[in-house]
C-alpha atoms as a PDB file:
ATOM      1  CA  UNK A   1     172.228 102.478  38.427  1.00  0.00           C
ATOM      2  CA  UNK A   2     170.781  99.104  39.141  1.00  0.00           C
ATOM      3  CA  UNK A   3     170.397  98.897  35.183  1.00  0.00           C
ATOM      4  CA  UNK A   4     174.164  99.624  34.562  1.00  0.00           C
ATOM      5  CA  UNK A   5     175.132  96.569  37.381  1.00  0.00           C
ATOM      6  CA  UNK A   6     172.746  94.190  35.566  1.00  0.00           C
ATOM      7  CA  UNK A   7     174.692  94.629  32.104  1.00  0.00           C
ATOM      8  CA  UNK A   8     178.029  94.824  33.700  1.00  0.00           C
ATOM      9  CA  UNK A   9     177.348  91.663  35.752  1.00  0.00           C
ATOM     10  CA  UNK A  10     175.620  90.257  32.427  1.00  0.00           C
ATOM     11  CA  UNK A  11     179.046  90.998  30.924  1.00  0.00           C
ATOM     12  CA  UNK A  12     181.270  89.236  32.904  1.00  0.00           C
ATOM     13  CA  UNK A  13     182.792  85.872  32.036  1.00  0.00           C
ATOM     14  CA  UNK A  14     180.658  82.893  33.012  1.00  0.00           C
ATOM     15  CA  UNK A  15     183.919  81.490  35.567  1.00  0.00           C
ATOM     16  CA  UNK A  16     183.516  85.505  37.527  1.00  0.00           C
ATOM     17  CA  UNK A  17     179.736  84.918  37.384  1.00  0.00           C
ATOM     18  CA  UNK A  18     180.146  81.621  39.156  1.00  0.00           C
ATOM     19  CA  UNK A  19     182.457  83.127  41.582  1.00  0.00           C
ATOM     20  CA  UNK A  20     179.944  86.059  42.479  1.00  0.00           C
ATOM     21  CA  UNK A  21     177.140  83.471  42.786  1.00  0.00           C
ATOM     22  CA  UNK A  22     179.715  81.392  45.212  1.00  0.00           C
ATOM     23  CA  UNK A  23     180.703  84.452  47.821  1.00  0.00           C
ATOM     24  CA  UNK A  24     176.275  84.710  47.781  1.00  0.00           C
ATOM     25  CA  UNK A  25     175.781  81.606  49.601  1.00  0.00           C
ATOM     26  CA  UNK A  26     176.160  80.913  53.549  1.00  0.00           C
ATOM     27  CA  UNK A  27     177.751  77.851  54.479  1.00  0.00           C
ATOM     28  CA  UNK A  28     175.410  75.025  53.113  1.00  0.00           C
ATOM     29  CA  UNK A  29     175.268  76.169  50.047  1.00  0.00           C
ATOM     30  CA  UNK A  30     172.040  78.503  50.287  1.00  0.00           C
ATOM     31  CA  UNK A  31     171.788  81.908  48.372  1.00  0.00           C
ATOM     32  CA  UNK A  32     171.540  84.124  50.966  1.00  0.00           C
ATOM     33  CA  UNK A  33     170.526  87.237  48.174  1.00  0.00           C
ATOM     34  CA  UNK A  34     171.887  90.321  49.871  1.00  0.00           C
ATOM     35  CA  UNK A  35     172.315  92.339  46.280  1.00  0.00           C
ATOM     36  CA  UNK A  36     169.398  94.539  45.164  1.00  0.00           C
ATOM     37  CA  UNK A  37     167.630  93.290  41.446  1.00  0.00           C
ATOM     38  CA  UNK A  38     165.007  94.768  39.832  1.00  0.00           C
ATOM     39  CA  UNK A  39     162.980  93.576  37.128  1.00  0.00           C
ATOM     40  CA  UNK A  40     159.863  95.766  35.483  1.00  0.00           C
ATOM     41  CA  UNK A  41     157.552  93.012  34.081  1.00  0.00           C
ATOM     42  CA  UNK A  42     155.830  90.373  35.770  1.00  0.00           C
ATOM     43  CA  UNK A  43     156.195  87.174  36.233  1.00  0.00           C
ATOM     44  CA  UNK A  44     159.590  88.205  35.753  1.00  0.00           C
ATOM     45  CA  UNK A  45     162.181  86.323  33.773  1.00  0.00           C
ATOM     46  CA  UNK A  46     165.142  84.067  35.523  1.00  0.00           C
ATOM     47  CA  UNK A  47     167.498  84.128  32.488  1.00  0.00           C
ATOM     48  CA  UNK A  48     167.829  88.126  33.739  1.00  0.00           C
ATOM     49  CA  UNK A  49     168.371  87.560  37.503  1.00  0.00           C
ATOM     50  CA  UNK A  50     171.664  88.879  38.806  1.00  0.00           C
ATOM     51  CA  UNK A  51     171.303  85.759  41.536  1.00  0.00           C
ATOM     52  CA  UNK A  52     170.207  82.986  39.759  1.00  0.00           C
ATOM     53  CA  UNK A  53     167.822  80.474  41.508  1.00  0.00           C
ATOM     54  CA  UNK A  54     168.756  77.347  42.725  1.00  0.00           C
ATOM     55  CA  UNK A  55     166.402  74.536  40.913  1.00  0.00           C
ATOM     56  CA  UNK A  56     168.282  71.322  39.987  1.00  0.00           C
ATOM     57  CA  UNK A  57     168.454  69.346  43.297  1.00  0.00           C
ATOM     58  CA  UNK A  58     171.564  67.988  42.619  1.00  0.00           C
ATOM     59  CA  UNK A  59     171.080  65.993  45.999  1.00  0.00           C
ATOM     60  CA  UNK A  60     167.942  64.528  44.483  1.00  0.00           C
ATOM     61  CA  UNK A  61     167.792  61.049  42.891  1.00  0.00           C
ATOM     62  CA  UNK A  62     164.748  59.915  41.006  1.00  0.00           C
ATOM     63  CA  UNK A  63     163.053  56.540  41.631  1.00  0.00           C
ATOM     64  CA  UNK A  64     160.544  56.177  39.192  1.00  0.00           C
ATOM     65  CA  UNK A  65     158.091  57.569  41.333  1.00  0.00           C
ATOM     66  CA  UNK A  66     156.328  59.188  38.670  1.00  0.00           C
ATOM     67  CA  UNK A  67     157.162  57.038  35.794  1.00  0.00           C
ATOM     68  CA  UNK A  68     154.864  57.480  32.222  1.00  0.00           C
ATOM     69  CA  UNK A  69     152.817  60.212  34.068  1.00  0.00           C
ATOM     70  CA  UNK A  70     151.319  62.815  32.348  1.00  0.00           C
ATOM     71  CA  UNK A  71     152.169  66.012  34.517  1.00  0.00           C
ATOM     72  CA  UNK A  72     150.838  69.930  33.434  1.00  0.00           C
ATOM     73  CA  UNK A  73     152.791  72.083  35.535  1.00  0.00           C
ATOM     74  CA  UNK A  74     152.063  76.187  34.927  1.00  0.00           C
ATOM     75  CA  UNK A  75     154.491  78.811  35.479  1.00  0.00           C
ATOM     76  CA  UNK A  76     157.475  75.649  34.634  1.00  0.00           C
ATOM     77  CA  UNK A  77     159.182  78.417  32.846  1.00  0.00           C
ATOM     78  CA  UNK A  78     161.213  79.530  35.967  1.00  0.00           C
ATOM     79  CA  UNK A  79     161.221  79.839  39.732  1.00  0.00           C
ATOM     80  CA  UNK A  80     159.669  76.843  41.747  1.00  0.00           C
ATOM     81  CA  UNK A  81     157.691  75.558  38.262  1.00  0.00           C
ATOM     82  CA  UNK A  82     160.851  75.187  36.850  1.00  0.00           C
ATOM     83  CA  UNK A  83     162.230  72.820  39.703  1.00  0.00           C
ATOM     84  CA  UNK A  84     159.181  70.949  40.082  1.00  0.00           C
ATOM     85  CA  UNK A  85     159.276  70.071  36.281  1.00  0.00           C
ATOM     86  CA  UNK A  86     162.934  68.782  36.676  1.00  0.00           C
ATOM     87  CA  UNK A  87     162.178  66.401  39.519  1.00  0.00           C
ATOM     88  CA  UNK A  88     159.087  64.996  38.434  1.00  0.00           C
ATOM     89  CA  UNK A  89     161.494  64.391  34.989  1.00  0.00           C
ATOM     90  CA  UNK A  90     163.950  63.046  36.707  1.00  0.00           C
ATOM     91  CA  UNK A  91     161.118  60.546  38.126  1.00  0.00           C
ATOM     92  CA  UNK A  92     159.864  59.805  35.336  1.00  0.00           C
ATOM     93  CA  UNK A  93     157.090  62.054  34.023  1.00  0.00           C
ATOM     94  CA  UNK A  94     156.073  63.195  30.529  1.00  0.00           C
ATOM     95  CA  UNK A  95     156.341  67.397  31.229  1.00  0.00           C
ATOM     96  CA  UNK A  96     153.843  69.900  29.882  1.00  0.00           C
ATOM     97  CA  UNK A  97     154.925  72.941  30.689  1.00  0.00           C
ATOM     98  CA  UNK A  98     152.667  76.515  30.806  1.00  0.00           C
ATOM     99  CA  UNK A  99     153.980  80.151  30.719  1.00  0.00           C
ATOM    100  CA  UNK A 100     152.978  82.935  29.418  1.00  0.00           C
ATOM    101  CA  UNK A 101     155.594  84.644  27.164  1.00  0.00           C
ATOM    102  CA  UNK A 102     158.934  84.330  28.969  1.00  0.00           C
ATOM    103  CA  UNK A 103     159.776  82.357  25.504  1.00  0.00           C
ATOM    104  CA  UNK A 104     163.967  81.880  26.918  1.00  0.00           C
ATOM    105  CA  UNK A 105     162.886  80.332  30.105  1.00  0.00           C
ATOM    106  CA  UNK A 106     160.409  77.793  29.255  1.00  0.00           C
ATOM    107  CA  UNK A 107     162.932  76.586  26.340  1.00  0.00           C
ATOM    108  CA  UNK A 108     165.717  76.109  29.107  1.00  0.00           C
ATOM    109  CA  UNK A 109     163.403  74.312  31.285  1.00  0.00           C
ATOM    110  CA  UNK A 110     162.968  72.559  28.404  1.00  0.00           C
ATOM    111  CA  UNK A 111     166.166  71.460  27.888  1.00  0.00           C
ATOM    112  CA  UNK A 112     166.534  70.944  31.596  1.00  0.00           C
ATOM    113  CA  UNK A 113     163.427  68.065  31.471  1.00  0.00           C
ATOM    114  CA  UNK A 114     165.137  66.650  28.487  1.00  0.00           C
ATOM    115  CA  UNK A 115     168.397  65.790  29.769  1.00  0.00           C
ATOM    116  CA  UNK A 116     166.480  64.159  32.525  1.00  0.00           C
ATOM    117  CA  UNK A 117     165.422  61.947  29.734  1.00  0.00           C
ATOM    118  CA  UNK A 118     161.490  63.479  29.451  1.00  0.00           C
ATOM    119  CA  UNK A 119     159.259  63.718  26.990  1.00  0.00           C
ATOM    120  CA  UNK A 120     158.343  67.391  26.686  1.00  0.00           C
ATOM    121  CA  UNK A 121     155.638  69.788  25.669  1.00  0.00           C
ATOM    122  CA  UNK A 122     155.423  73.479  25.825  1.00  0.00           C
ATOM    123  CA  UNK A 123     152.531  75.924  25.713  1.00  0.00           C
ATOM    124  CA  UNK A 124     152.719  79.635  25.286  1.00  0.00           C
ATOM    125  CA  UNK A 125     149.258  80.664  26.835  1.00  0.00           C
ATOM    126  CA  UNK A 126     147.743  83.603  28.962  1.00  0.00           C
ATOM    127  CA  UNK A 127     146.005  81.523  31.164  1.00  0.00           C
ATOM    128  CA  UNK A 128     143.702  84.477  32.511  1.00  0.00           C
ATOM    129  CA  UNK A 129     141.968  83.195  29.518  1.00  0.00           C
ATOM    130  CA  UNK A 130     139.260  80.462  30.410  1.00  0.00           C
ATOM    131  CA  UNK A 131     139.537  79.224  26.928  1.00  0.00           C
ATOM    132  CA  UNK A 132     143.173  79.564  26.851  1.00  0.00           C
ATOM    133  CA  UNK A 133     142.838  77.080  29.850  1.00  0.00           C
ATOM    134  CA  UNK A 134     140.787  75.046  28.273  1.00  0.00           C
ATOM    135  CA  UNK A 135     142.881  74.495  25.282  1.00  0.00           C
ATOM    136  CA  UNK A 136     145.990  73.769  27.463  1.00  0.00           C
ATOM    137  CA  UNK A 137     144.360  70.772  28.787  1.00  0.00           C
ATOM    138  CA  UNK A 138     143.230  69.710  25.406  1.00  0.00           C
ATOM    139  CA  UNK A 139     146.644  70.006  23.659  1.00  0.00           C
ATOM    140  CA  UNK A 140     147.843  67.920  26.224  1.00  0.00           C
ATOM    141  CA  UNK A 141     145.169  65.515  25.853  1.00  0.00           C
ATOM    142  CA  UNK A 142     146.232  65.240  22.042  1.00  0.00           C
ATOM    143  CA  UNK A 143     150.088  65.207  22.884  1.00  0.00           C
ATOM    144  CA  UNK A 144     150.063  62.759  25.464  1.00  0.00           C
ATOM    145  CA  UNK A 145     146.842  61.216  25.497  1.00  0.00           C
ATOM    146  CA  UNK A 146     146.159  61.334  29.232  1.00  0.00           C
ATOM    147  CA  UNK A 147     146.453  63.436  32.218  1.00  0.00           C
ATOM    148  CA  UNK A 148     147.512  62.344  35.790  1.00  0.00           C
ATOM    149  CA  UNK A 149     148.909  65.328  37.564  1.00  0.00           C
ATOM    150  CA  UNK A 150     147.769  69.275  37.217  1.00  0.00           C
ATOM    151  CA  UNK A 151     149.945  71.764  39.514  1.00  0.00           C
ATOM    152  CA  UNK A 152     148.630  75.319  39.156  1.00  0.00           C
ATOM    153  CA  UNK A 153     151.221  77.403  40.030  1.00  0.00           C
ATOM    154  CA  UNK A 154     151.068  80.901  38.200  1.00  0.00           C
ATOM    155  CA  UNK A 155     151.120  83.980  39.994  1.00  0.00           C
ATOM    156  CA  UNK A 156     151.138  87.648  40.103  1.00  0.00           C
ATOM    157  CA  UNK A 157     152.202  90.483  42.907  1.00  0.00           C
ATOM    158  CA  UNK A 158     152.048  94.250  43.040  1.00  0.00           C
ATOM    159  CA  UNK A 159     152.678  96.153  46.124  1.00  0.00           C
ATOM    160  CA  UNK A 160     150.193  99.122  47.226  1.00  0.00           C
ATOM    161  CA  UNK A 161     150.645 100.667  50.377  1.00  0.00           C
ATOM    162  CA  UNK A 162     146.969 101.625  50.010  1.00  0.00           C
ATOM    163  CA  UNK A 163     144.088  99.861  49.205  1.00  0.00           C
ATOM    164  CA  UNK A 164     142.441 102.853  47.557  1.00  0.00           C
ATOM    165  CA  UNK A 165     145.729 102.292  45.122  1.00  0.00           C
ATOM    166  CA  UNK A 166     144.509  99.118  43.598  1.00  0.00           C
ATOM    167  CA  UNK A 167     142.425  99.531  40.171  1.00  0.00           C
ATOM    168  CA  UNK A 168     140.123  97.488  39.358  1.00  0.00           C
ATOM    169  CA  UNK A 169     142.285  96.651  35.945  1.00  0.00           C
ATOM    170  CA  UNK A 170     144.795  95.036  38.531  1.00  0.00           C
ATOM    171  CA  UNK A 171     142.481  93.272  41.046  1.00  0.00           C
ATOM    172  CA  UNK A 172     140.942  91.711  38.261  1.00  0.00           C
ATOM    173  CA  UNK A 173     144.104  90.803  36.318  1.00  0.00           C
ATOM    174  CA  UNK A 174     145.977  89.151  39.757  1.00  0.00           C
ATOM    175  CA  UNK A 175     142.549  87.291  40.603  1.00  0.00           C
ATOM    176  CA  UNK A 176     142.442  85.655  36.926  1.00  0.00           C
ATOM    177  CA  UNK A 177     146.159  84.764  37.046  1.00  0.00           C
ATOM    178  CA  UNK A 178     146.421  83.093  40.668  1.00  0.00           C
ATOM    179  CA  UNK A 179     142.746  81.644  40.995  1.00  0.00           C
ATOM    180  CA  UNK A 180     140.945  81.831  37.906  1.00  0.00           C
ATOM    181  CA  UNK A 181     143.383  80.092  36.186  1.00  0.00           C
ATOM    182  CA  UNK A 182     143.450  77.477  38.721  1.00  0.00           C
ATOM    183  CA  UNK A 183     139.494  77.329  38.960  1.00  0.00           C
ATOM    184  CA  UNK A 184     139.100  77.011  35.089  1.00  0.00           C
ATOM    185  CA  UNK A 185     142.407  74.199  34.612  1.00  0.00           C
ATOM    186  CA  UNK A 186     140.703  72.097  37.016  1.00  0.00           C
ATOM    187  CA  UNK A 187     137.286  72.612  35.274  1.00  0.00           C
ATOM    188  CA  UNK A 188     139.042  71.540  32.321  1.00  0.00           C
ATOM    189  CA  UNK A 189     141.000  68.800  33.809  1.00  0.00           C
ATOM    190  CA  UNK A 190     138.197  66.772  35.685  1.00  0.00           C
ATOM    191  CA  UNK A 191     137.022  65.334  31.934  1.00  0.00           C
ATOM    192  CA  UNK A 192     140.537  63.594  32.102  1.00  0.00           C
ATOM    193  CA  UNK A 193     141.410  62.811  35.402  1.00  0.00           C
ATOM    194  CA  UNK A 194     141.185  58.899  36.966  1.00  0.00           C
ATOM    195  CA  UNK A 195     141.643  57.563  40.038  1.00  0.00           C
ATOM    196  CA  UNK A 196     144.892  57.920  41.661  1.00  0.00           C
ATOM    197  CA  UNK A 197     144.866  61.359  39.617  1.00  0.00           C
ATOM    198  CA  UNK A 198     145.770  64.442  41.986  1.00  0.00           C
ATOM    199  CA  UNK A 199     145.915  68.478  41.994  1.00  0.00           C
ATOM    200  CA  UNK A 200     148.165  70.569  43.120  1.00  0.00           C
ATOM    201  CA  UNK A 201     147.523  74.303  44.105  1.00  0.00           C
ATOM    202  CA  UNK A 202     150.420  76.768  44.839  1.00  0.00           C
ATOM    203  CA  UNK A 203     149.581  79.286  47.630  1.00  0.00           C
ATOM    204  CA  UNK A 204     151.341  81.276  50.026  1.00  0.00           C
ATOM    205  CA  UNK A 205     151.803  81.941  53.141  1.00  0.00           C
ATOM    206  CA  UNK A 206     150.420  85.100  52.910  1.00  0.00           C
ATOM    207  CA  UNK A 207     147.241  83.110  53.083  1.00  0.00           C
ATOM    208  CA  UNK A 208     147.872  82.377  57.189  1.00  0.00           C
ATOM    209  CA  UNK A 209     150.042  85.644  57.939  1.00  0.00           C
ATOM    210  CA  UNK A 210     148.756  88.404  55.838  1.00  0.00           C
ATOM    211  CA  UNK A 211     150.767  91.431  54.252  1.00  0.00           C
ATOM    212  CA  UNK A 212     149.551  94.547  54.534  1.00  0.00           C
ATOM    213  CA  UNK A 213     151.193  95.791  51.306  1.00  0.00           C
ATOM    214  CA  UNK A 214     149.919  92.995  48.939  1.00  0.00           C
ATOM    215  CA  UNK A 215     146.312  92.543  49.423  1.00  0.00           C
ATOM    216  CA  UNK A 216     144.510  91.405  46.069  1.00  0.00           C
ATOM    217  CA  UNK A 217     147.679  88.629  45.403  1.00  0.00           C
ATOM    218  CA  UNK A 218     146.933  87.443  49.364  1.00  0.00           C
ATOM    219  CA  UNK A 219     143.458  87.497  48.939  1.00  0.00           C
ATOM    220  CA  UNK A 220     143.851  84.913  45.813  1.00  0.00           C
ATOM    221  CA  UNK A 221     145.657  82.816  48.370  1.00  0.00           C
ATOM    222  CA  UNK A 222     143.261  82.425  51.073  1.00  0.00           C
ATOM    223  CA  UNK A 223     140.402  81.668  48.202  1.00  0.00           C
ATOM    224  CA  UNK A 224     143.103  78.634  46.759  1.00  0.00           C
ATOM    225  CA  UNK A 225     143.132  77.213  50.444  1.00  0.00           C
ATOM    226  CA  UNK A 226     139.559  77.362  50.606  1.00  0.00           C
ATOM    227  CA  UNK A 227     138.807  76.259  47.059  1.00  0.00           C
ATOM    228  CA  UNK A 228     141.807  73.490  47.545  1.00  0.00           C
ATOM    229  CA  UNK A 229     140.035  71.908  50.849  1.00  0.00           C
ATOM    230  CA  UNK A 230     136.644  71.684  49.056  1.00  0.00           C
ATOM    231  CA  UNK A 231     137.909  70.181  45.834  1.00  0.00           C
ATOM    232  CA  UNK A 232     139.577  67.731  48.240  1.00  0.00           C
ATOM    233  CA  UNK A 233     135.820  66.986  49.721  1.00  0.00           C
ATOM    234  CA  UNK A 234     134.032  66.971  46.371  1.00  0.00           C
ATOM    235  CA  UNK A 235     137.218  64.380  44.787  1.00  0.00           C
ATOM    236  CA  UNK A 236     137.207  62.102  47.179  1.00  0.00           C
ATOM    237  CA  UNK A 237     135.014  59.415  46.330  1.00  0.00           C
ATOM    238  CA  UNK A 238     136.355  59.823  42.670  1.00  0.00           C
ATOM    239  CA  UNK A 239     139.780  59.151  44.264  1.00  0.00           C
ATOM    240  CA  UNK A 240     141.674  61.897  42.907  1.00  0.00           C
ATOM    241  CA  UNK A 241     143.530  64.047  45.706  1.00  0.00           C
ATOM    242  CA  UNK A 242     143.969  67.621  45.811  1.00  0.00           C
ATOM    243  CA  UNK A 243     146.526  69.431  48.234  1.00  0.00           C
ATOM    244  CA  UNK A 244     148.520  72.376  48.262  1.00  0.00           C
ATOM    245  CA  UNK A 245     152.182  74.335  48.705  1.00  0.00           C
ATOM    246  CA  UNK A 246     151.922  77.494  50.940  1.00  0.00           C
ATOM    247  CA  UNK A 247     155.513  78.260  50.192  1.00  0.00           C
ATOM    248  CA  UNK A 248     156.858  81.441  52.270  1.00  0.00           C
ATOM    249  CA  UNK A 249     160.116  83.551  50.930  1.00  0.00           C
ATOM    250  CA  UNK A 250     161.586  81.732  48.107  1.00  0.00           C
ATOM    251  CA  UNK A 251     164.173  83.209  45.569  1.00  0.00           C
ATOM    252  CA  UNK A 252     162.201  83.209  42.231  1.00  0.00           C
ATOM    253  CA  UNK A 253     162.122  86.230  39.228  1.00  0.00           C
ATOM    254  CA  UNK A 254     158.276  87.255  40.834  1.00  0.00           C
ATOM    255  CA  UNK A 255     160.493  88.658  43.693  1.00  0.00           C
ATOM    256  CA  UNK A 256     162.953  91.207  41.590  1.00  0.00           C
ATOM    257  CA  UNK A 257     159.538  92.221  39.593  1.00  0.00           C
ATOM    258  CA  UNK A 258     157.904  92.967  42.544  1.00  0.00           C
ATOM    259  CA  UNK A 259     160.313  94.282  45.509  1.00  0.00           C
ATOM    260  CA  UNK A 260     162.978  94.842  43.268  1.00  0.00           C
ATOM    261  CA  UNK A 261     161.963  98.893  42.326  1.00  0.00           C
ATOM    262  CA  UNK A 262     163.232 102.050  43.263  1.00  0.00           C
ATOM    263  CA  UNK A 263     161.556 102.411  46.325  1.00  0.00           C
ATOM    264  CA  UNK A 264     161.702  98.838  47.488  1.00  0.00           C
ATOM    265  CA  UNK A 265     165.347  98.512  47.013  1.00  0.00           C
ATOM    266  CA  UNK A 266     165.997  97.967  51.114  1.00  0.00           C
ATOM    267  CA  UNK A 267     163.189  94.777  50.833  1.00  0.00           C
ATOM    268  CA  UNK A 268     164.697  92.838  48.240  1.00  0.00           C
ATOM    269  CA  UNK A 269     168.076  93.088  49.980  1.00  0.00           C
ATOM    270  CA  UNK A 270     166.514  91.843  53.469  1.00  0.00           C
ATOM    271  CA  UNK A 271     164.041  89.245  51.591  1.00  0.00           C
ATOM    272  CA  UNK A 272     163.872  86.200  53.414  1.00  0.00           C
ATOM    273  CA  UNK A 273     165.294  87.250  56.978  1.00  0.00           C
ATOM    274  CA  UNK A 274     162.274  87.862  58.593  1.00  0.00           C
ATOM    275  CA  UNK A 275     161.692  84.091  59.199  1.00  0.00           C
ATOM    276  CA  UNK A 276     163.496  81.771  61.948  1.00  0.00           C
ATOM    277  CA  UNK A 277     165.882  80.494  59.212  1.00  0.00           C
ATOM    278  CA  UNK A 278     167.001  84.327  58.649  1.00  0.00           C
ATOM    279  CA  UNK A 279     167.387  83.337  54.689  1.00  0.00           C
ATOM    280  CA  UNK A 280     164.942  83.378  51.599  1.00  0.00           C
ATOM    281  CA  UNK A 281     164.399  79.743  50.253  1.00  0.00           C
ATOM    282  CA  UNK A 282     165.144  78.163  47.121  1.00  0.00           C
ATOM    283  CA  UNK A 283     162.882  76.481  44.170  1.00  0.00           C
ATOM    284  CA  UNK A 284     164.933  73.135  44.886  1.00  0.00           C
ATOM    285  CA  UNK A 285     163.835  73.223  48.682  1.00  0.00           C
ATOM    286  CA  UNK A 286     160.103  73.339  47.696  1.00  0.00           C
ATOM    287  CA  UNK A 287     159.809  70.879  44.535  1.00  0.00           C
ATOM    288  CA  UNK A 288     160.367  67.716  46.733  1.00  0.00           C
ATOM    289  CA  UNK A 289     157.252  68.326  48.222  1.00  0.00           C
ATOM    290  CA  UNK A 290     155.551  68.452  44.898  1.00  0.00           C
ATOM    291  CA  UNK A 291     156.607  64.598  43.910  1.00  0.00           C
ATOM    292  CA  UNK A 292     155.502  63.768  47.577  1.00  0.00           C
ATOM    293  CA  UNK A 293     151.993  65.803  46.755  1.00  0.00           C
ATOM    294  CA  UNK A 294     151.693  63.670  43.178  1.00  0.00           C
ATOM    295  CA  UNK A 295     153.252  60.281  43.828  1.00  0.00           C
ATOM    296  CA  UNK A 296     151.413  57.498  45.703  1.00  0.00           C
ATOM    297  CA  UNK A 297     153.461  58.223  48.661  1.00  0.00           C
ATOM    298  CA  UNK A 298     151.149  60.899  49.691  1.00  0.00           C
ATOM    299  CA  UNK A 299     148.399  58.182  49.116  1.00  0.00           C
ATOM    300  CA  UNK A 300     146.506  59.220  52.531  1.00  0.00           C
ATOM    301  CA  UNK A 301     146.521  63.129  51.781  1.00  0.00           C
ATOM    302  CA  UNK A 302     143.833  64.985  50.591  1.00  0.00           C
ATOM    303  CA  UNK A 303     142.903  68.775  51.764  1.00  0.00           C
ATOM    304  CA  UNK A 304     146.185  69.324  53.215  1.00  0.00           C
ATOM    305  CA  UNK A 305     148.913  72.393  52.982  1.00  0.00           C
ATOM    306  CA  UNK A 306     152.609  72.227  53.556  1.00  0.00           C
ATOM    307  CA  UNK A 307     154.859  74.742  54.587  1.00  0.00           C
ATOM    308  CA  UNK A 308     158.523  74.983  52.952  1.00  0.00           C
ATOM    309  CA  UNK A 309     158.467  78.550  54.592  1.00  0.00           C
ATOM    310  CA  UNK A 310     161.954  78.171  56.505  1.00  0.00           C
ATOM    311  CA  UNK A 311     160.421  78.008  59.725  1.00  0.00           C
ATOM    312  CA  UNK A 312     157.273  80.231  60.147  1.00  0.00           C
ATOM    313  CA  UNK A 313     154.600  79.019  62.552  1.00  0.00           C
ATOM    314  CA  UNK A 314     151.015  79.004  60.607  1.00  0.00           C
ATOM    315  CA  UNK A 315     147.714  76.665  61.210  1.00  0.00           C
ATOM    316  CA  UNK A 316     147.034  75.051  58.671  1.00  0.00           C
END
């Protein structure tokens, strides 16, 4: 059934797709995703969401802020990747941008970067790969010729009501995608980096709250917070920051390829409403604090997390 609504939707003229996306958002202009999606491959694929994500900050002006940086950004392809890469484009960054095989994606972020006048790379690697990671930093290297600003962001989710129902296959496979990836870029990345370089680490705020059905993926968070706050310590005297995104519900294709099954139907349509805000966030709310994180007005950070998370309480 939810198969049949995807190609009917898909189907539709792009004016009645525009109107269903419309009658979806509350009154500023926020999804508020009450229809069920499912997707059956991780990361998951925005081109294929019935609800598309909201990424372009139209509200957003650029002021240079990030002008001739070189900027890697993983997991650009789509969801908050794909926003960050627009804004630090449309403030003035060269863009390289990492996914894994979601080949449609990564070409419209592409075109996205472009048209806010960026120079543009893209690498198709499986970054669960330490010399996969390796080589992204080195193709950028010979693209670009420098590095300035590495955002790990890639990430992978599976829900087990049971701990006994993870395999080892899958612990292993969610641990190299979230944090191995991240440990081995930055390995990489350290040849390259200057001073007034910085890192930046996308967690979660499962890290601070816990959820009982997605251990392994919250695990990898609360190892990024740790391994964020003592890359902050060790960088310090090189002058290169390091800080991190805990970002809580936010509308991205990882959701429909994880919630968005069978027997999960009843999350995905109440995703987001657990939180003060009673709505599920959008890539263009979080991005903004990425070109704070990498641009010289965050000058005094270093070891710190922030919370687009519409309004949970954590300690960070």
């Amino acid at each position: 059934m939810m198969e049949q609504a995807k190609e009917a939707f898909n189907n539709m003229s792009e004016s009645i797709k525009e109107k269903i996306n419309s009658m979806n958002q509350d009154e500023q202009g926020h999804n508020k995703i009450l229809l069920p999606e499912s997707q059956e491959k991780q990361p998951g694929l925005e081109k294929d969401m019935i609800i598309k994500p909201q990424y372009d900050a139209p509200w957003y002006k650029g002021t240079n802020k990030l002008l001739d940086k070189v900027a890697i950004i993983t997991g650009a392809d789509s969801g908050i990747g794909r926003s960050v890469a627009i804004l630090y484009a449309r403030e003035g960054a060269k863009i390289v941008i990492a996914y894994l095989d979601e080949d449609e994606d990564a070409e419209e972020t592409k075109k996205l970067c472009q048209k806010e006048g960026a120079q543009v790379l893209l690498l198709r690697l499986d970054l669960r790969s330490k010399q996969n990671c390796v080589e992204l930093i080195n193709e950028t290297i010979k693209h670009f010729g420098r590095l300035d600003i590495l955002v790990n962001n890639i990430g992978e989710q599976h829900i087990h009501k049971d701990i006994r129902e993870i395999t080892d296959e899958e612990l292993e496979s969610v641990f190299k995608t979230k944090f191995f990836s991240m440990f081995w870029c930055t390995q990489a990345a350290l040849e390259y980096l200057k001073e007034e370089s910085c890192i930046i680490n996308t967690a979660s705020v499962n890290a601070y709250m816990g959820h009982a059905d997605l251990l392994d993926y919250t695990a990898t968070n609360g190892a990024i917070v740790s391994f964020t706050r003592s890359m902050a310590l060790q960088l310090a005297s090189k002058k290169i920051r390091v800080n991190g995104v805990a970002p809580g519900p936010i509308w991205t294709p990882l959701i429909p390829s994880t919630f968005g099954k069978e027997k999960s139907k009843l999350g995905i349509t109440q995703f987001g409403k657990e939180v003060p805000m009673q709505r599920a966030g959008q890539p263009e709310e979080c991005a903004p604090t990425y070109v704070f994180l990498a641009s010289q007005d965050s000058s005094y950070y270093t070891g710190q997390f922030f919370h687009p998370n519409g309004g949970k309480i954590v300690n960070s």
